[in-house]
N, C-alpha and C. Protein backbone atom coordinates (compact mmCIF):
# COMPACT_ATOMS: atom_id res chain seq x y z
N UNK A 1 -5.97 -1.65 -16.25
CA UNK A 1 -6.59 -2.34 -15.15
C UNK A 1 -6.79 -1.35 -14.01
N UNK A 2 -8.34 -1.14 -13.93
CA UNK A 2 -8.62 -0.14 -12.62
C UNK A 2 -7.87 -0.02 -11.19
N UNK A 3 -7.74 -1.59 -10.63
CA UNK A 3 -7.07 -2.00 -9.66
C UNK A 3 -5.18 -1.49 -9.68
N UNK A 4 -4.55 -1.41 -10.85
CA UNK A 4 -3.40 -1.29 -10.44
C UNK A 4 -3.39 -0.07 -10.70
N UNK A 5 -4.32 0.41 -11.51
CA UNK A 5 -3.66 2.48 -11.68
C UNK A 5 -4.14 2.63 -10.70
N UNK A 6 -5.20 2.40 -9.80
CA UNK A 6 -5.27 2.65 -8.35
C UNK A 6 -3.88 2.53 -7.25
N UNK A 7 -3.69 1.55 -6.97
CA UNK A 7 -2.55 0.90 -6.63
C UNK A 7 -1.38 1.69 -6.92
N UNK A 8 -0.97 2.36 -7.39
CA UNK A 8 0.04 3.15 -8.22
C UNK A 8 -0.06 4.73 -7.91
N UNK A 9 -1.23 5.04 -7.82
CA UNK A 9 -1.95 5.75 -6.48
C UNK A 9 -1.22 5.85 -5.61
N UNK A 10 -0.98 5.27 -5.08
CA UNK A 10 -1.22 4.74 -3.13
C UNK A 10 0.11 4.86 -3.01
N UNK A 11 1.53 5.61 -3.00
CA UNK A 11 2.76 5.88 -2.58
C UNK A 11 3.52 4.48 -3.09
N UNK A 12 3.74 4.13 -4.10
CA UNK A 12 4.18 2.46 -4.39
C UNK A 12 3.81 1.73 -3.60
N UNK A 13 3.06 1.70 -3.37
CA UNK A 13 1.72 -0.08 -2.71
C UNK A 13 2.45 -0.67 -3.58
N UNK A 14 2.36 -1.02 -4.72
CA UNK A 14 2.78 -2.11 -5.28
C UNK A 14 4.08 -2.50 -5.60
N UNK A 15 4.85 -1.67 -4.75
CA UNK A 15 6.64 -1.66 -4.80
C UNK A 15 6.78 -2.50 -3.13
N UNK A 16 5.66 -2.70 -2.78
CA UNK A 16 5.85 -3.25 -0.74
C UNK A 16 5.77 -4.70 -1.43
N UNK A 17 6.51 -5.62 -0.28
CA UNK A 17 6.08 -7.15 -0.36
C UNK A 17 4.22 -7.50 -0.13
N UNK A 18 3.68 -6.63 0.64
CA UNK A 18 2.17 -6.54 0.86
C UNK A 18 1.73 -6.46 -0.39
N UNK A 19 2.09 -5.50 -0.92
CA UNK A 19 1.45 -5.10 -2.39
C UNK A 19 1.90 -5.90 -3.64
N UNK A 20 2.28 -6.61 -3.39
CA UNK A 20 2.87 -7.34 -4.41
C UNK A 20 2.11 -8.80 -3.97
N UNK A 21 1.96 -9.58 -2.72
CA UNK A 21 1.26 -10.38 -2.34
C UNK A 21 -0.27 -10.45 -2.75
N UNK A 22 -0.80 -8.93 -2.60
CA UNK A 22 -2.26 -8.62 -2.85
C UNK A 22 -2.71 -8.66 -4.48
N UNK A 23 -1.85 -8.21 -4.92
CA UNK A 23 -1.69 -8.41 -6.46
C UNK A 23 -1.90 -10.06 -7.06
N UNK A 24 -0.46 -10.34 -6.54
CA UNK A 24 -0.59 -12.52 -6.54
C UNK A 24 -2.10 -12.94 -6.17
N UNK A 25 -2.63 -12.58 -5.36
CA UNK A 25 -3.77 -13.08 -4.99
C UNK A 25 -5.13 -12.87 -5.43
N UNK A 26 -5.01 -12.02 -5.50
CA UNK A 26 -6.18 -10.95 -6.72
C UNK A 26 -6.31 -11.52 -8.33
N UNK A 27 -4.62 -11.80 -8.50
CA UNK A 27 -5.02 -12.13 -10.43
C UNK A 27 -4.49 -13.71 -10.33
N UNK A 28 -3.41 -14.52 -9.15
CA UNK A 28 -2.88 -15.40 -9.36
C UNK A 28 -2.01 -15.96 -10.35
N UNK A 29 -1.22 -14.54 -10.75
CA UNK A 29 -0.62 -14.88 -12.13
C UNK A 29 0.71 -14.51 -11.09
N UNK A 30 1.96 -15.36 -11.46
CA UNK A 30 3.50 -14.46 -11.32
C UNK A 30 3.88 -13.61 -12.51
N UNK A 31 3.22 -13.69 -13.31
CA UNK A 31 3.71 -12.87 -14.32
C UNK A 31 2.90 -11.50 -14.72
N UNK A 32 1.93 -11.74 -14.06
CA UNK A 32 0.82 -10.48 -14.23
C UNK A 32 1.46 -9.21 -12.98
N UNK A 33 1.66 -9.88 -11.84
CA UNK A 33 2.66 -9.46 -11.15
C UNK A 33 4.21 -9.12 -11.00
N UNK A 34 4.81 -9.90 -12.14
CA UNK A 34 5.89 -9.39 -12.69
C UNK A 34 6.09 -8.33 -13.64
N UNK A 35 4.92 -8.29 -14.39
CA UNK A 35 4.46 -6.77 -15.24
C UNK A 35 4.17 -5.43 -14.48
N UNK A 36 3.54 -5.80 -13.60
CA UNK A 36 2.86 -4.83 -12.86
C UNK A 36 4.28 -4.29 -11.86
N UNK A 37 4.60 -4.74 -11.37
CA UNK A 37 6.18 -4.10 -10.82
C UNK A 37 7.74 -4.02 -11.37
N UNK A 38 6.81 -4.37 -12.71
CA UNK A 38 8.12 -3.91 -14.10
C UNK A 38 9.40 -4.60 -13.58
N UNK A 39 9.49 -5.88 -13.35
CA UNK A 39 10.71 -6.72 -13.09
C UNK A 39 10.68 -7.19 -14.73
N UNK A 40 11.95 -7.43 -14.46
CA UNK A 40 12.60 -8.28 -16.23
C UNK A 40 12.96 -9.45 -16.08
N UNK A 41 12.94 -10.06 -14.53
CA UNK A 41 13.00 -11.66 -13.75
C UNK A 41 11.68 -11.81 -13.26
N UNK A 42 11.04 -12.91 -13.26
CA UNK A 42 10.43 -13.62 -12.72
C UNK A 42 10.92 -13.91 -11.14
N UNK A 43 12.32 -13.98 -11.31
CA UNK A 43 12.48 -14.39 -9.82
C UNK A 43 12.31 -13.32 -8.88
N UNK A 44 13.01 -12.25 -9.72
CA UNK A 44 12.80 -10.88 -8.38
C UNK A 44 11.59 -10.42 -7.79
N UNK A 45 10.47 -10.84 -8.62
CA UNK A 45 9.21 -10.86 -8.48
C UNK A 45 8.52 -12.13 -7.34
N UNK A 46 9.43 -13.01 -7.12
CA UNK A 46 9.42 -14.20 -6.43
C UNK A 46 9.71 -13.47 -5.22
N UNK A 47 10.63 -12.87 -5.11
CA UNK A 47 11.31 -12.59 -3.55
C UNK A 47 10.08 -11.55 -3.00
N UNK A 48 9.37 -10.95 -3.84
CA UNK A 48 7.99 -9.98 -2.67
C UNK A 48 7.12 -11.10 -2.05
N UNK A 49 6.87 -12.19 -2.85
CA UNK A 49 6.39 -13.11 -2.15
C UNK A 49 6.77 -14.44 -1.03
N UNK A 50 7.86 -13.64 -0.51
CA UNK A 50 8.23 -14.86 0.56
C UNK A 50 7.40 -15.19 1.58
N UNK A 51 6.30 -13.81 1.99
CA UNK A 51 5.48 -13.88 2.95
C UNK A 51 4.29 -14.35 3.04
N UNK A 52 4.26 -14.61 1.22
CA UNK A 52 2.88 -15.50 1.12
C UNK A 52 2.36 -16.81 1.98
N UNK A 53 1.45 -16.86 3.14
CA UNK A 53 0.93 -18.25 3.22
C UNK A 53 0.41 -18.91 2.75
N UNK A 54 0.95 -20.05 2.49
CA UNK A 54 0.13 -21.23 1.39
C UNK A 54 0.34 -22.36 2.75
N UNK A 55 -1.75 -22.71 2.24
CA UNK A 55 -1.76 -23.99 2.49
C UNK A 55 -1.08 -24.90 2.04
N UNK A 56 -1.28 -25.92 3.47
CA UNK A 56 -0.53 -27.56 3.48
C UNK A 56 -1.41 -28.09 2.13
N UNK A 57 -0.20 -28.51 1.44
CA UNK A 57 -1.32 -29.69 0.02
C UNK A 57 -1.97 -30.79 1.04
N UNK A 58 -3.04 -31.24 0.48
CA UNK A 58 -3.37 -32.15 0.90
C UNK A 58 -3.57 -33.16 0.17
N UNK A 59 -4.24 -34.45 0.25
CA UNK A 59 -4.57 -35.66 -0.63
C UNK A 59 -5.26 -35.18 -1.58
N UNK A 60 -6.22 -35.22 -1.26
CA UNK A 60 -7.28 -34.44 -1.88
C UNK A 60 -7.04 -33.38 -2.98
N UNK A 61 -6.74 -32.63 -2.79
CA UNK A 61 -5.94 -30.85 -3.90
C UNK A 61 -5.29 -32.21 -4.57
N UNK A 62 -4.52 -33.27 -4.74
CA UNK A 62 -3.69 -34.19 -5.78
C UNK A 62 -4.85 -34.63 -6.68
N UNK A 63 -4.32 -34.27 -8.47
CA UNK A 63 -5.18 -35.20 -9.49
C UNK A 63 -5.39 -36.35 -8.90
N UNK A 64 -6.70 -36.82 -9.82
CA UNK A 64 -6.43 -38.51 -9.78
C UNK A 64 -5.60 -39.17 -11.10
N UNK A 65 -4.83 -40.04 -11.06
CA UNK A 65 -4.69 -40.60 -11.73
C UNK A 65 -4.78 -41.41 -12.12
């Protein structure tokens, strides 16, 4: 993937909570992002993203059922 051998590049960009956020957002995978900063947890891969802002759910974003 062009984007992360780039990334890998860049003095560990992708070892920062930034770079790890930009990643989440770019592919929206936790696990594509858990590959990419070679964690063997899912969760430790959780903790770069504490800084993520996520929108308020709304009605709307809910299935119908």
């Amino acid at each position: 993937m062009k984007v992360l051998c780039y990334l890998c590049f860049c003095g560990n960009f992708i070892r920062t909570s930034s770079g790890a956020i930009e990643i989440f957002k770019r592919t929206g995978s936790i696990t594509k992002l858990q590959k990419a900063m070679g964690h063997s947890s899912i969760n430790v891969s959780l903790t770069y993203l504490r800084g993520l802002e996520i929108a308020e759910l709304k009605e709307e974003d809910m299935p119908m059922v």
